[in-house]
Structure formats: structure tokens, C-alpha cells
PDB file of N, CA and C in Angstrom:
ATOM      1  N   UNK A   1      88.751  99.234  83.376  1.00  0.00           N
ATOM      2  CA  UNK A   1      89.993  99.969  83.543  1.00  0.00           C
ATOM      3  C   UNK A   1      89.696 101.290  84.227  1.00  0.00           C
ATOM      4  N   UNK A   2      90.673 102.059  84.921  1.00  0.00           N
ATOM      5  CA  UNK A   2      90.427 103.100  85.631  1.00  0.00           C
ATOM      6  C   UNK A   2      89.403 103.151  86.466  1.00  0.00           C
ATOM      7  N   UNK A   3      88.129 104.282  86.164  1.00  0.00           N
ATOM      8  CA  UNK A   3      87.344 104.293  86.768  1.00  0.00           C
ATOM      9  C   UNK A   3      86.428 102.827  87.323  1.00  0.00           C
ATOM     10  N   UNK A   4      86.829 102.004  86.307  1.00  0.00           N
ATOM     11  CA  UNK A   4      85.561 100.564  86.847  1.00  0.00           C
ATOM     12  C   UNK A   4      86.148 100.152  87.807  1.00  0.00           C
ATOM     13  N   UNK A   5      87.775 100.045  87.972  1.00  0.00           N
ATOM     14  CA  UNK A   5      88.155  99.717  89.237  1.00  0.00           C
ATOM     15  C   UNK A   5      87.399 100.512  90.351  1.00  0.00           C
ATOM     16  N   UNK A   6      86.977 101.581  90.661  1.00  0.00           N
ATOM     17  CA  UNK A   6      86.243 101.648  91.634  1.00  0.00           C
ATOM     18  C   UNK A   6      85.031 101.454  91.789  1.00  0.00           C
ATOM     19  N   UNK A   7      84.280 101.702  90.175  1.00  0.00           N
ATOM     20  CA  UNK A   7      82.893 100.953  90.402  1.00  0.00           C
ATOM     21  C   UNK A   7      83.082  99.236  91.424  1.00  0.00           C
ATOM     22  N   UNK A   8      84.225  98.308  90.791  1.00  0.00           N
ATOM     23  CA  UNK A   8      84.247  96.930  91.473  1.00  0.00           C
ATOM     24  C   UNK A   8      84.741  97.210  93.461  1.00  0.00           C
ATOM     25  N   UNK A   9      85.400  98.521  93.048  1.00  0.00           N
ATOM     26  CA  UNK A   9      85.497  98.027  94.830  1.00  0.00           C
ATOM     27  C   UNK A   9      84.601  98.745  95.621  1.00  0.00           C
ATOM     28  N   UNK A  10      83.862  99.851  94.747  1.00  0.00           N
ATOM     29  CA  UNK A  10      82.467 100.085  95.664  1.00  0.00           C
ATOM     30  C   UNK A  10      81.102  98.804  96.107  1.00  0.00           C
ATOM     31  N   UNK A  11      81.398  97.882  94.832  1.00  0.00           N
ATOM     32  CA  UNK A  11      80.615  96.786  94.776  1.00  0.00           C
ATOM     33  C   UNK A  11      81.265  95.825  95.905  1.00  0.00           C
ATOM     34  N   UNK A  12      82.502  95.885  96.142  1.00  0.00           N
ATOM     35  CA  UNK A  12      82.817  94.728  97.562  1.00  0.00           C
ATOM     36  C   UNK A  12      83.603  93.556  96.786  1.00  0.00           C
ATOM     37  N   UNK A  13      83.940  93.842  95.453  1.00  0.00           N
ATOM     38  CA  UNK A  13      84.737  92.894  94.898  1.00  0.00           C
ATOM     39  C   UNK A  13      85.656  92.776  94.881  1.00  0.00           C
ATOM     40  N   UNK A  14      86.445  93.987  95.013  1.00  0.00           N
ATOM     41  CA  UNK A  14      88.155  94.183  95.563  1.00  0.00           C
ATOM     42  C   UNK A  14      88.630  94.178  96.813  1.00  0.00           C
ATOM     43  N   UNK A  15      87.438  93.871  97.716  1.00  0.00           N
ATOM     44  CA  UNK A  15      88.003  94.342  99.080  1.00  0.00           C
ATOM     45  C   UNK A  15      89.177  93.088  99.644  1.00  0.00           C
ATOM     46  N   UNK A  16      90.060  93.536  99.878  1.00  0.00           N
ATOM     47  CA  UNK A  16      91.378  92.827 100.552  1.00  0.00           C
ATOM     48  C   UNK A  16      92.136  92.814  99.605  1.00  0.00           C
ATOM     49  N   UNK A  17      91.992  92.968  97.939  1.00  0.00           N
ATOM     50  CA  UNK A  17      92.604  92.768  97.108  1.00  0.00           C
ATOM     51  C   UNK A  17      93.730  93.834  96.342  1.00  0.00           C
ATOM     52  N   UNK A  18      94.834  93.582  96.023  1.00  0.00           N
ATOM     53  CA  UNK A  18      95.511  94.435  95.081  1.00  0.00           C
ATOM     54  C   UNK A  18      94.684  94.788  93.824  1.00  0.00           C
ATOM     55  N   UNK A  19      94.537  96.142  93.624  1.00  0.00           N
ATOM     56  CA  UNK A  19      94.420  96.714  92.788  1.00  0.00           C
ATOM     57  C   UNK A  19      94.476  97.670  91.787  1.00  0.00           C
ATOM     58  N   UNK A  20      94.725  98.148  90.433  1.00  0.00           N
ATOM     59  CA  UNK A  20      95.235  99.538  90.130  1.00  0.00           C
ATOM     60  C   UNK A  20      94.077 100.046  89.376  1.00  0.00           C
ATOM     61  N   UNK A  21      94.296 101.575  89.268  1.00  0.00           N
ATOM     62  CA  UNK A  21      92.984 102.477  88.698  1.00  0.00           C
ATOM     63  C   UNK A  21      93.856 103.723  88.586  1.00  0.00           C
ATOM     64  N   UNK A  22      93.375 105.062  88.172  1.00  0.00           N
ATOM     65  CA  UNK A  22      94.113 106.309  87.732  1.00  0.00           C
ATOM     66  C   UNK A  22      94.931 106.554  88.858  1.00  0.00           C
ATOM     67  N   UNK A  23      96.138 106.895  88.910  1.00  0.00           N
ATOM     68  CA  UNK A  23      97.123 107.440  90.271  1.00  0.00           C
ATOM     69  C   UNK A  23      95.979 108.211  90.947  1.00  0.00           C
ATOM     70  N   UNK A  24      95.330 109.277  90.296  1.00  0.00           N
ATOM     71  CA  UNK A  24      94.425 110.090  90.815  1.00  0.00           C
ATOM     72  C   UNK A  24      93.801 109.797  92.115  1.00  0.00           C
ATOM     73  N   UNK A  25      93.062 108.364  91.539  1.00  0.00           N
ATOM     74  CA  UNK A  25      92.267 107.660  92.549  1.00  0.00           C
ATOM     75  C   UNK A  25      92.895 106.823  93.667  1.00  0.00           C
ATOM     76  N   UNK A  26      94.072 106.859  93.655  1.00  0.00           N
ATOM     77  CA  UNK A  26      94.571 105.395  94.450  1.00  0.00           C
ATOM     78  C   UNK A  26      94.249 105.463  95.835  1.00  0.00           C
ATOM     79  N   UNK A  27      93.976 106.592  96.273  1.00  0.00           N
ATOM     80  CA  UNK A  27      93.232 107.224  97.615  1.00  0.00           C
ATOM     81  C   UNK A  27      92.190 106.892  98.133  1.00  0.00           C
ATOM     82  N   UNK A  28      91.028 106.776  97.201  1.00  0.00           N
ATOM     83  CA  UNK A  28      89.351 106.541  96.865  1.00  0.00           C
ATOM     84  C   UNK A  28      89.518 104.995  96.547  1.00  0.00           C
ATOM     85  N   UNK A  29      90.289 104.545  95.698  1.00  0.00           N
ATOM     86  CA  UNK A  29      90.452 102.894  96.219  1.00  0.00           C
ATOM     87  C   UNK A  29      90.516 102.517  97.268  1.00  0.00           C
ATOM     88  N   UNK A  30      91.832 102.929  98.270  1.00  0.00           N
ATOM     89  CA  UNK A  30      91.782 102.277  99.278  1.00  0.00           C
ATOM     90  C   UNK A  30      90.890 102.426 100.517  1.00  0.00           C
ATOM     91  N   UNK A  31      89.952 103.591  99.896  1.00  0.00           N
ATOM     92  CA  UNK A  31      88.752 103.534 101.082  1.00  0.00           C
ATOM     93  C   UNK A  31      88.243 103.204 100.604  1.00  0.00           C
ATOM     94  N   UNK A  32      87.521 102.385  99.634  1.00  0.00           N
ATOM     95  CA  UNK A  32      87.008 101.686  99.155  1.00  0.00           C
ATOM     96  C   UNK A  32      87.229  99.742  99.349  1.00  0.00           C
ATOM     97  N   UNK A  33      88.564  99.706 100.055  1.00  0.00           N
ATOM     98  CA  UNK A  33      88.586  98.544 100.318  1.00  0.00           C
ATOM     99  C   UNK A  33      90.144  97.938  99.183  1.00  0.00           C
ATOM    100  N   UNK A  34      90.231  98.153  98.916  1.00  0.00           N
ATOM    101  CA  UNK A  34      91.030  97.857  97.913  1.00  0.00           C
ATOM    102  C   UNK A  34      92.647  98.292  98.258  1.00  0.00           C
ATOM    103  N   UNK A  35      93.783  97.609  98.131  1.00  0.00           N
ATOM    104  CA  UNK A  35      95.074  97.892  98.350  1.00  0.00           C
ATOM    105  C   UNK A  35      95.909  98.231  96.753  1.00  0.00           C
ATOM    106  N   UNK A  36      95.969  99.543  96.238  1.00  0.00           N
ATOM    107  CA  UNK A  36      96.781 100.364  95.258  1.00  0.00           C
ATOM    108  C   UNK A  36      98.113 100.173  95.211  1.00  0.00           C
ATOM    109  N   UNK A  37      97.828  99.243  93.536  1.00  0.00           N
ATOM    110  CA  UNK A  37      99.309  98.760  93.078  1.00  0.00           C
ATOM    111  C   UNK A  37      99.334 100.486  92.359  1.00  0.00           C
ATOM    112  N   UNK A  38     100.781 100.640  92.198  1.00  0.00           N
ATOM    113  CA  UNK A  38     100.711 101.315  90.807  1.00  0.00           C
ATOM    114  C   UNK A  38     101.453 100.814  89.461  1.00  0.00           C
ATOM    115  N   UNK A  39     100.915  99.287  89.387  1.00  0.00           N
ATOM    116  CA  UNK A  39     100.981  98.432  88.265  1.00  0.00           C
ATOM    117  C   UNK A  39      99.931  98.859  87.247  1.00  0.00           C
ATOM    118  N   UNK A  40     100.187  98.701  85.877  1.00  0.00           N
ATOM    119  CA  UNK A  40      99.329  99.049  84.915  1.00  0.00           C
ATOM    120  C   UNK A  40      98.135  98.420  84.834  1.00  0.00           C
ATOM    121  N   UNK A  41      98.407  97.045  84.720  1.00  0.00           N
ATOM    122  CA  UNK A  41      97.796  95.496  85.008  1.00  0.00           C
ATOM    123  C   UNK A  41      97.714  94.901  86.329  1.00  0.00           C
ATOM    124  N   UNK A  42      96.120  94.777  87.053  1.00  0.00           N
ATOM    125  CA  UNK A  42      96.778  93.481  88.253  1.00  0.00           C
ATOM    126  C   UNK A  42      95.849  92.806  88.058  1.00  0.00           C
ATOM    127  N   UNK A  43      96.176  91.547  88.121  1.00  0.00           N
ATOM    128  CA  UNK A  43      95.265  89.947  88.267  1.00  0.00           C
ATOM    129  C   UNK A  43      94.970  89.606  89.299  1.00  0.00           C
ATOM    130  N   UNK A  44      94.144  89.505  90.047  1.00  0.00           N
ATOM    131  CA  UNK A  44      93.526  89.037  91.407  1.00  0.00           C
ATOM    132  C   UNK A  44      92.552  87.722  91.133  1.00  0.00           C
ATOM    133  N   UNK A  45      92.890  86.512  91.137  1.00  0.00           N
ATOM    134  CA  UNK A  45      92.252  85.455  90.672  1.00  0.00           C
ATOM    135  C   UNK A  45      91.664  85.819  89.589  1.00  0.00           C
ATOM    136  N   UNK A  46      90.447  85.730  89.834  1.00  0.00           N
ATOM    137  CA  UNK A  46      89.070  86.075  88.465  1.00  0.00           C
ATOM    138  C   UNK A  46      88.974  88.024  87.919  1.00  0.00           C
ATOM    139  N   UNK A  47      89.577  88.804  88.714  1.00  0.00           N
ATOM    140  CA  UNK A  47      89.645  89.835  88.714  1.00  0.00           C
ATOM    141  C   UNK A  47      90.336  90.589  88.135  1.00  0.00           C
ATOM    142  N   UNK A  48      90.523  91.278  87.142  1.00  0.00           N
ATOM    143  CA  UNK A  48      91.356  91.884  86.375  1.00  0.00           C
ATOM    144  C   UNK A  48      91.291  93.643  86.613  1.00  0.00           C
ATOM    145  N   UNK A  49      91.952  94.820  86.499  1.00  0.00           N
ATOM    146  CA  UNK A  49      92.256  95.699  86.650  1.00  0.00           C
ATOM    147  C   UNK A  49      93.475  96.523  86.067  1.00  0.00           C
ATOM    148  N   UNK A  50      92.987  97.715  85.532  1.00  0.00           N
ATOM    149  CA  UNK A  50      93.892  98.513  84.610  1.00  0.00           C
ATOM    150  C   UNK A  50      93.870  99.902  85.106  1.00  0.00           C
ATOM    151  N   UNK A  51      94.893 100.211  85.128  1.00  0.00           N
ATOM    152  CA  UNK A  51      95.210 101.909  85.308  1.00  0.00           C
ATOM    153  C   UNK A  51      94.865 102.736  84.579  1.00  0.00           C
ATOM    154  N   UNK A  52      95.698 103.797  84.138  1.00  0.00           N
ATOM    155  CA  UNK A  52      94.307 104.401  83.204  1.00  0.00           C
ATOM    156  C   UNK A  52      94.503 104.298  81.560  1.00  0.00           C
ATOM    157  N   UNK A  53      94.136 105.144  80.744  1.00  0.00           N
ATOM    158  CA  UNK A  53      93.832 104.647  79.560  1.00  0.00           C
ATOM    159  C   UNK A  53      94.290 104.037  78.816  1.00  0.00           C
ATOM    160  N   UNK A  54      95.913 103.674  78.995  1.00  0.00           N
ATOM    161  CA  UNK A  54      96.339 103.452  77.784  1.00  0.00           C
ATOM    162  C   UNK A  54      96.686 101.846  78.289  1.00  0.00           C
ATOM    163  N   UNK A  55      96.484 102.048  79.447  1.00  0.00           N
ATOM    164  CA  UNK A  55      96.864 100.629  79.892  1.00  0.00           C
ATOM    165  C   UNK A  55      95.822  99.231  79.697  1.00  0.00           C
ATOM    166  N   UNK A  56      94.336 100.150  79.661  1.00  0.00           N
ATOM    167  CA  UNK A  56      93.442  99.247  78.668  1.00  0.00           C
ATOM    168  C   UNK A  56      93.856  98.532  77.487  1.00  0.00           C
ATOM    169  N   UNK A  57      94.848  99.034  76.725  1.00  0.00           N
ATOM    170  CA  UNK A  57      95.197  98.261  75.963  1.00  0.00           C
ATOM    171  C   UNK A  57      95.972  96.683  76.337  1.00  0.00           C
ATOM    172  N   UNK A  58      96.572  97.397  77.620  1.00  0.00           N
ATOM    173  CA  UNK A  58      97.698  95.923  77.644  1.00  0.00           C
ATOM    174  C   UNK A  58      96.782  95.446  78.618  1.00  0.00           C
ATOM    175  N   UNK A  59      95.702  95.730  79.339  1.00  0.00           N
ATOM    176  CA  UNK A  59      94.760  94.690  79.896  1.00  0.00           C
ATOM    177  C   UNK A  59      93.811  93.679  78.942  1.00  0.00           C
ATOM    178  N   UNK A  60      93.734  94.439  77.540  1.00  0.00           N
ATOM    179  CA  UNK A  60      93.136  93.919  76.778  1.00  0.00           C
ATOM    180  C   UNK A  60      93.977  92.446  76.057  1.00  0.00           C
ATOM    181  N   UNK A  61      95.112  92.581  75.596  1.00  0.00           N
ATOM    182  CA  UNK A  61      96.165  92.415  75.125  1.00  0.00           C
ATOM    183  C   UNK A  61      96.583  90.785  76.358  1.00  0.00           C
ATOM    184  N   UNK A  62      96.255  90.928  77.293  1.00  0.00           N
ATOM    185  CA  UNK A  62      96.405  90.375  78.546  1.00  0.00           C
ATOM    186  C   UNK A  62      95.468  89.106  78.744  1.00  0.00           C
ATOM    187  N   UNK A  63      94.339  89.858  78.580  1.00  0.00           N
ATOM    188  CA  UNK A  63      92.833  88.707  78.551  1.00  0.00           C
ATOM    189  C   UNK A  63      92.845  87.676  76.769  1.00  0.00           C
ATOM    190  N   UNK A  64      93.032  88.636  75.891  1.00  0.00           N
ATOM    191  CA  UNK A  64      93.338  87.901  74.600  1.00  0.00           C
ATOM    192  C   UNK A  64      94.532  86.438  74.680  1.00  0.00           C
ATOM    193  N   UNK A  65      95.365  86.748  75.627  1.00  0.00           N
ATOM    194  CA  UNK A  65      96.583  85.722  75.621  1.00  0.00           C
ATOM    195  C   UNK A  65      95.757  84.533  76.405  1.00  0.00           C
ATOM    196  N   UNK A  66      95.187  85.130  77.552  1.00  0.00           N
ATOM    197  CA  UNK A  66      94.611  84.316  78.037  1.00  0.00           C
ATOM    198  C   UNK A  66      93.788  83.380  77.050  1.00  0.00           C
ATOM    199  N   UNK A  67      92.653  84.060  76.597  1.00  0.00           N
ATOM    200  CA  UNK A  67      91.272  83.260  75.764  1.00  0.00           C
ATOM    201  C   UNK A  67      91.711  82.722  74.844  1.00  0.00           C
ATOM    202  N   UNK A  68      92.722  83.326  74.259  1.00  0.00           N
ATOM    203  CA  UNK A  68      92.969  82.827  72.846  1.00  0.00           C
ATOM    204  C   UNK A  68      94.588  82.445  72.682  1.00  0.00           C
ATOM    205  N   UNK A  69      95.129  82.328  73.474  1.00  0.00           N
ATOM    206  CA  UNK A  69      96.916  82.476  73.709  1.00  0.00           C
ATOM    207  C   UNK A  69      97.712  83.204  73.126  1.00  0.00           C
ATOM    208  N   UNK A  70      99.130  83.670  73.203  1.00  0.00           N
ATOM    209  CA  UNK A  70      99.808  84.859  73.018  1.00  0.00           C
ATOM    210  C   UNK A  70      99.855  85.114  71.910  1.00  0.00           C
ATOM    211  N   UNK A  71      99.738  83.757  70.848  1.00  0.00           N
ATOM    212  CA  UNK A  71      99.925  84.308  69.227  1.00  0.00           C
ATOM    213  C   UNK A  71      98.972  85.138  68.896  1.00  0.00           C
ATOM    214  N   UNK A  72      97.593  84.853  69.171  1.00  0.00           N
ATOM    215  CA  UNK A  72      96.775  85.596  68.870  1.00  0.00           C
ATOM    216  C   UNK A  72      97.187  86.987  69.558  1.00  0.00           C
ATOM    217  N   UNK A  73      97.332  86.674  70.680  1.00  0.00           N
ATOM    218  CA  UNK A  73      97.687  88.339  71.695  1.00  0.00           C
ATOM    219  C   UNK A  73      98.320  89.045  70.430  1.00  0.00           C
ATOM    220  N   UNK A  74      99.210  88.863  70.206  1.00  0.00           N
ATOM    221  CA  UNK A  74     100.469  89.170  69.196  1.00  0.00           C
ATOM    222  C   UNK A  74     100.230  89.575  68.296  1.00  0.00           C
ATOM    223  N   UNK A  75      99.299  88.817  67.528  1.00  0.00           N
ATOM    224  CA  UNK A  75      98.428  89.376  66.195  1.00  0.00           C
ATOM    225  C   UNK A  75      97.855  90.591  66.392  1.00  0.00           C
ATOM    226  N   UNK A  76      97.047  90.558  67.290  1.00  0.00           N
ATOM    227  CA  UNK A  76      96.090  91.699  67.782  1.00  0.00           C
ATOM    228  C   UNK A  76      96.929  92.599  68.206  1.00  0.00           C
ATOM    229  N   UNK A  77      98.453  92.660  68.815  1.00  0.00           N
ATOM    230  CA  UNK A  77      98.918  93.766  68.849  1.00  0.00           C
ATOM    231  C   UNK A  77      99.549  94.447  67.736  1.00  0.00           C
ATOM    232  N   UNK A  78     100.134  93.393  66.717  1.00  0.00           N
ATOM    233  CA  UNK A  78     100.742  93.945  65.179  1.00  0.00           C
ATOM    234  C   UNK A  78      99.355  94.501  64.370  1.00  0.00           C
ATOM    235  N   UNK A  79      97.956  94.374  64.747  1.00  0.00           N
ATOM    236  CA  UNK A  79      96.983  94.560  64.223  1.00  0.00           C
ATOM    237  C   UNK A  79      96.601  95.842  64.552  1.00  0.00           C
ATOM    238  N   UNK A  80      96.838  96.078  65.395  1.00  0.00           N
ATOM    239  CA  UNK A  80      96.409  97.328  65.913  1.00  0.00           C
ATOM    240  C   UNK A  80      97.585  98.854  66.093  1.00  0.00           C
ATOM    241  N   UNK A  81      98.687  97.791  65.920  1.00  0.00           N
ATOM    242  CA  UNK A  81     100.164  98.606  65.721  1.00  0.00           C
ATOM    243  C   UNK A  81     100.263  99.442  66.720  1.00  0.00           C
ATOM    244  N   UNK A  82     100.390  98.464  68.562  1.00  0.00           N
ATOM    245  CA  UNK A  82     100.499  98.753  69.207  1.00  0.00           C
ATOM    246  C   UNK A  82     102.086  98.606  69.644  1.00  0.00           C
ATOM    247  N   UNK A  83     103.050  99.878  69.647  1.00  0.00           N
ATOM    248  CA  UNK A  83     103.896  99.801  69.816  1.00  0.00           C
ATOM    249  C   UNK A  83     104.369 101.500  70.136  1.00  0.00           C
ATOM    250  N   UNK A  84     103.951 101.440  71.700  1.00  0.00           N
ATOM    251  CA  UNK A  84     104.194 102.767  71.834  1.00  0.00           C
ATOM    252  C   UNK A  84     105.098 103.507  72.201  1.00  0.00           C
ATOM    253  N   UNK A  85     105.556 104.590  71.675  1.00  0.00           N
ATOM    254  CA  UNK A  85     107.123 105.050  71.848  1.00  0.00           C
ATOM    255  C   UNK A  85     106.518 106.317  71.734  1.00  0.00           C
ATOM    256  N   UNK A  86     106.117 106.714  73.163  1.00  0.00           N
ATOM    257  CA  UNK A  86     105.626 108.223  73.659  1.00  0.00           C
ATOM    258  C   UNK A  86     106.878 109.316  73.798  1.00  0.00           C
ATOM    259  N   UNK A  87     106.452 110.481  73.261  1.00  0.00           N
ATOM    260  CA  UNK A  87     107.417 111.343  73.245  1.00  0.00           C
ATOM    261  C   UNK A  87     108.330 111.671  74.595  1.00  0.00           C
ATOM    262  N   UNK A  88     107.179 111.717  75.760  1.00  0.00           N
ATOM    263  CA  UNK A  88     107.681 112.088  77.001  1.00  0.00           C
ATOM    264  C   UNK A  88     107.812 110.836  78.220  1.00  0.00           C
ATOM    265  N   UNK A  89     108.778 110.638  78.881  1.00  0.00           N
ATOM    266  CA  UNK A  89     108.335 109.710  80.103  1.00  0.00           C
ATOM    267  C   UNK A  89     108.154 110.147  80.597  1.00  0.00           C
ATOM    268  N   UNK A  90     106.667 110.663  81.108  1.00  0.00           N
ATOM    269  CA  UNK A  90     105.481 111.629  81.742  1.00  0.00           C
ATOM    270  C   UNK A  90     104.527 110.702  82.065  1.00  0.00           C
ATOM    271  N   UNK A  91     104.746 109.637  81.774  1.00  0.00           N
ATOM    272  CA  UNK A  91     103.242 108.526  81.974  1.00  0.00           C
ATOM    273  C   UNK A  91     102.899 108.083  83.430  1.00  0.00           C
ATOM    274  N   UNK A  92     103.759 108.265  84.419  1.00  0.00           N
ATOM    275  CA  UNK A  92     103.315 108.241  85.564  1.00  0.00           C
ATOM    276  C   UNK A  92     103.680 109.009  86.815  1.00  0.00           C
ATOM    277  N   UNK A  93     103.219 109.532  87.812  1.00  0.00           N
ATOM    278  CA  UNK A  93     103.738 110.274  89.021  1.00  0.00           C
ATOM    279  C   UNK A  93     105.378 109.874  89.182  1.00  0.00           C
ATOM    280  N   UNK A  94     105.377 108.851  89.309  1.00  0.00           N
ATOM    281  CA  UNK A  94     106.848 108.150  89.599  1.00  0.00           C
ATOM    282  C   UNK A  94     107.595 108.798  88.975  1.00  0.00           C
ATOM    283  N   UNK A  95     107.702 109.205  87.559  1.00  0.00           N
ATOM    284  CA  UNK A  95     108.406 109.801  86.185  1.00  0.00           C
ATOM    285  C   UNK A  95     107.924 110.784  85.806  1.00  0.00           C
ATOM    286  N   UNK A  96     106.636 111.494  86.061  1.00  0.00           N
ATOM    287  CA  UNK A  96     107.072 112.756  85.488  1.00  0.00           C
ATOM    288  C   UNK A  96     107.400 113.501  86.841  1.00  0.00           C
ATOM    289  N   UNK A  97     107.627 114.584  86.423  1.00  0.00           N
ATOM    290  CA  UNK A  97     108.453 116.131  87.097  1.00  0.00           C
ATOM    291  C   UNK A  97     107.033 116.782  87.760  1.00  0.00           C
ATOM    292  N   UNK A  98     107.858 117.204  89.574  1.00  0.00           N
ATOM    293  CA  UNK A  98     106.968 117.314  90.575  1.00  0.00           C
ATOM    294  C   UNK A  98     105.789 118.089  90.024  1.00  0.00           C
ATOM    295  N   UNK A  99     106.334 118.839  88.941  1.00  0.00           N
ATOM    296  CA  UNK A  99     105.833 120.173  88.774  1.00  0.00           C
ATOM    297  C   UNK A  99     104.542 119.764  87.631  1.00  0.00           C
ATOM    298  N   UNK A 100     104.936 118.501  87.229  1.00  0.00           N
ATOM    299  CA  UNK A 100     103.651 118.213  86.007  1.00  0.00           C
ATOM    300  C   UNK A 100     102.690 117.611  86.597  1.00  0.00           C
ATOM    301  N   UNK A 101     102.903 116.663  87.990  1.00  0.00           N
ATOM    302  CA  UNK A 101     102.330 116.109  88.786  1.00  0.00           C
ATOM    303  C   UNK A 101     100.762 116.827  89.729  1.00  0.00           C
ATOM    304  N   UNK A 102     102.177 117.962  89.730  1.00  0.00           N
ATOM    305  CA  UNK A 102     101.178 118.704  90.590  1.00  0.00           C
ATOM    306  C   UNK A 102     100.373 119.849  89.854  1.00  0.00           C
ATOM    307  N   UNK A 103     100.349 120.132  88.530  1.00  0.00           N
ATOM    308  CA  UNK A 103      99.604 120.288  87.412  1.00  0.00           C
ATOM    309  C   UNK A 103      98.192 119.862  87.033  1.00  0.00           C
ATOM    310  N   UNK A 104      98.644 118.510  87.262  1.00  0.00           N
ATOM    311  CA  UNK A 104      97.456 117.794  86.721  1.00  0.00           C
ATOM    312  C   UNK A 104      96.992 117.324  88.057  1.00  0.00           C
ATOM    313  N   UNK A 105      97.063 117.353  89.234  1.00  0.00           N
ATOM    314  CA  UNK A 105      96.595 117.487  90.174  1.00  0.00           C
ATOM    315  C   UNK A 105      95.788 117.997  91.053  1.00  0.00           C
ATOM    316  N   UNK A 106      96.255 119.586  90.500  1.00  0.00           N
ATOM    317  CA  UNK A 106      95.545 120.599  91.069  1.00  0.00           C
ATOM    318  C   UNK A 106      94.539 120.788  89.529  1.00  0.00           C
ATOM    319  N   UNK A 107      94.743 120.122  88.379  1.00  0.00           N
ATOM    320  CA  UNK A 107      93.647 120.709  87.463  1.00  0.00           C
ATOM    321  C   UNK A 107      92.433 119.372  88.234  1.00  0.00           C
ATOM    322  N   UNK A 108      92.885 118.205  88.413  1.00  0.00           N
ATOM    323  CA  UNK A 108      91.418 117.166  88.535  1.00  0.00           C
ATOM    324  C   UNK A 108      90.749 117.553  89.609  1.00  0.00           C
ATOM    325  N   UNK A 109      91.497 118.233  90.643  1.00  0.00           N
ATOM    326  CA  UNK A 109      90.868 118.988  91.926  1.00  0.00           C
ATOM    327  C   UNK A 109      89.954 119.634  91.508  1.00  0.00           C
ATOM    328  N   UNK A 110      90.036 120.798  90.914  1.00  0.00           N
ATOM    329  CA  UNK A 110      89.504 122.011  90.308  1.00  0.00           C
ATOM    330  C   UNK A 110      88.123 121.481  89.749  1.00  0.00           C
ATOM    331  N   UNK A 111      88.580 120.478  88.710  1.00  0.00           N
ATOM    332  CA  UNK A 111      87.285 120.084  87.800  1.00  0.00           C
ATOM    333  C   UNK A 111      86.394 119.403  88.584  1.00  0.00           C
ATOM    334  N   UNK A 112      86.858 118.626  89.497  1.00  0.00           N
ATOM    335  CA  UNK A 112      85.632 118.033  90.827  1.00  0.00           C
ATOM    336  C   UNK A 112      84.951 118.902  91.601  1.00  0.00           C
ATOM    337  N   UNK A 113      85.969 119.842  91.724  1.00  0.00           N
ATOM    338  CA  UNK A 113      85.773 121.395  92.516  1.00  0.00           C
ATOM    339  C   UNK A 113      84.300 121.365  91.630  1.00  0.00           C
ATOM    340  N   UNK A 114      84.361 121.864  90.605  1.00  0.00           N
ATOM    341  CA  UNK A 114      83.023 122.000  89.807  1.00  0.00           C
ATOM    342  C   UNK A 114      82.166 120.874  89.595  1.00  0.00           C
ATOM    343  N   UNK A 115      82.471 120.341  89.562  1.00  0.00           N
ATOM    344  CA  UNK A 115      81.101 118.958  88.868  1.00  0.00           C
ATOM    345  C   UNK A 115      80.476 119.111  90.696  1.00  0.00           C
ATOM    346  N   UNK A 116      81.049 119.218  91.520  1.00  0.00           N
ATOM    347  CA  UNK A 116      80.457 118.632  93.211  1.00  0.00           C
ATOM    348  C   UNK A 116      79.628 120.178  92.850  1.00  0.00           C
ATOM    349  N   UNK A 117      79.926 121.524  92.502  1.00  0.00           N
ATOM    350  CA  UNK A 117      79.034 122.637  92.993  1.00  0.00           C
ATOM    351  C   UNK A 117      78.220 123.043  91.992  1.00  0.00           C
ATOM    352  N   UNK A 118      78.284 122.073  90.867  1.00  0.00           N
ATOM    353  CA  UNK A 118      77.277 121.764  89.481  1.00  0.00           C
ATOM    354  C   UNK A 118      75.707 120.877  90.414  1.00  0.00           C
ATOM    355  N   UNK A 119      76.164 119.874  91.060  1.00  0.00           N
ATOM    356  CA  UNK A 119      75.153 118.910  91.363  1.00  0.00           C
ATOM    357  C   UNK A 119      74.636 119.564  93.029  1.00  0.00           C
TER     358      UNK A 119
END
């Protein structure tokens, strides 16, 4: 999820393929080869891919239906008491406000800003 999506399309496994990873990145995907859903979940034959964190869950949630079929999915989500009812609809660029966007935008800048003049 997130970041491994680009570990796989630095590896040459996404290339031509739909794929999603943090909004952040959807940039660095597609030079990477890769065409940026901003789906939570995308299935590319054998290939699976999740946006960012919370969406691990429903990628997880996703592969379980698969291996084991939806009842189980189902279980594992009443098991885990996945039923999320977030305070804000802030969960993606699309929905939140320009101004939170560009918040957390200019903070992941910043922090790369540093880790690149750390190394």
C-alpha cells in the first residue's frame, strides 16, 4: 500500500498499468511508469495496490474475500470493527478544502526539503 506502490513500479511491475499510492505521489508514479487512479483499491490482474493508510485496510479486506470469500471478509471486518465514520470528509484532495490540501502539501515538501539536505 502507498509507498510499495512505488517500490513495484520502480521494479517495472506497474509499467502500463493503473495504479494508486498516496495523492502525494501520483506524480513519482507516473514517472515511474505507472498510470494514477485516485481509487483506494486497484486490481491489475495479479497486482494489487492501495492508497494510503487507511485504505490498507480495504485492500486487505479485498484479498481476504478473495482467499477465503466475503463471509470470511465480513468476519474480519466485524472483527476488527471496521466501520469508519471519520469526523471530517478531509480524506482526499478531491474533498478536502484547497487550503488543507495545500497544508499538507507544502508540509511533505518541507520534510523532503530535509531528509534530501540530511543525506
Amino acid at each position: 500500500m502507498c509507498t510499495g506502490s512505488l517500490l513495484l513500479a520502480a521494479a517495472g511491475i506497474l509499467d502500463g498499468l493503473e495504479a494508486t499510492t498516496h495523492w502525494l505521489e501520483y506524480d513519482l508514479l507516473e514517472r515511474l511508469g505507472a498510470r494514477p487512479t485516485g481509487r483506494r483499491v486497484v486490481r491489475q490482474g495479479k497486482v494489487i495496490t492501495a492508497a494510503g493508510v487507511s485504505s490498507g485496510i480495504d485492500m486487505a479486506l479485498v484479498l481476504a474475500a478473495e482467499i477465503a470469500g466475503d463471509e470470511v471478509a465480513q468476519a474480519i471486518q466485524l472483527g476488527i470493527e471496521y466501520d469508519p465514520e471519520p469526523p471530517f470528509d478531509s480524506g482526499s484532495p478531491t474533498k478536502a478544502d484547497a487550503q488543507i490540501v495545500e497544508l499538507v502539501t507544502h508540509l511533505a515538501r518541507a520534510e523532503q526539503a530535509e531528509l534530501e539536505a540530511a543525506s
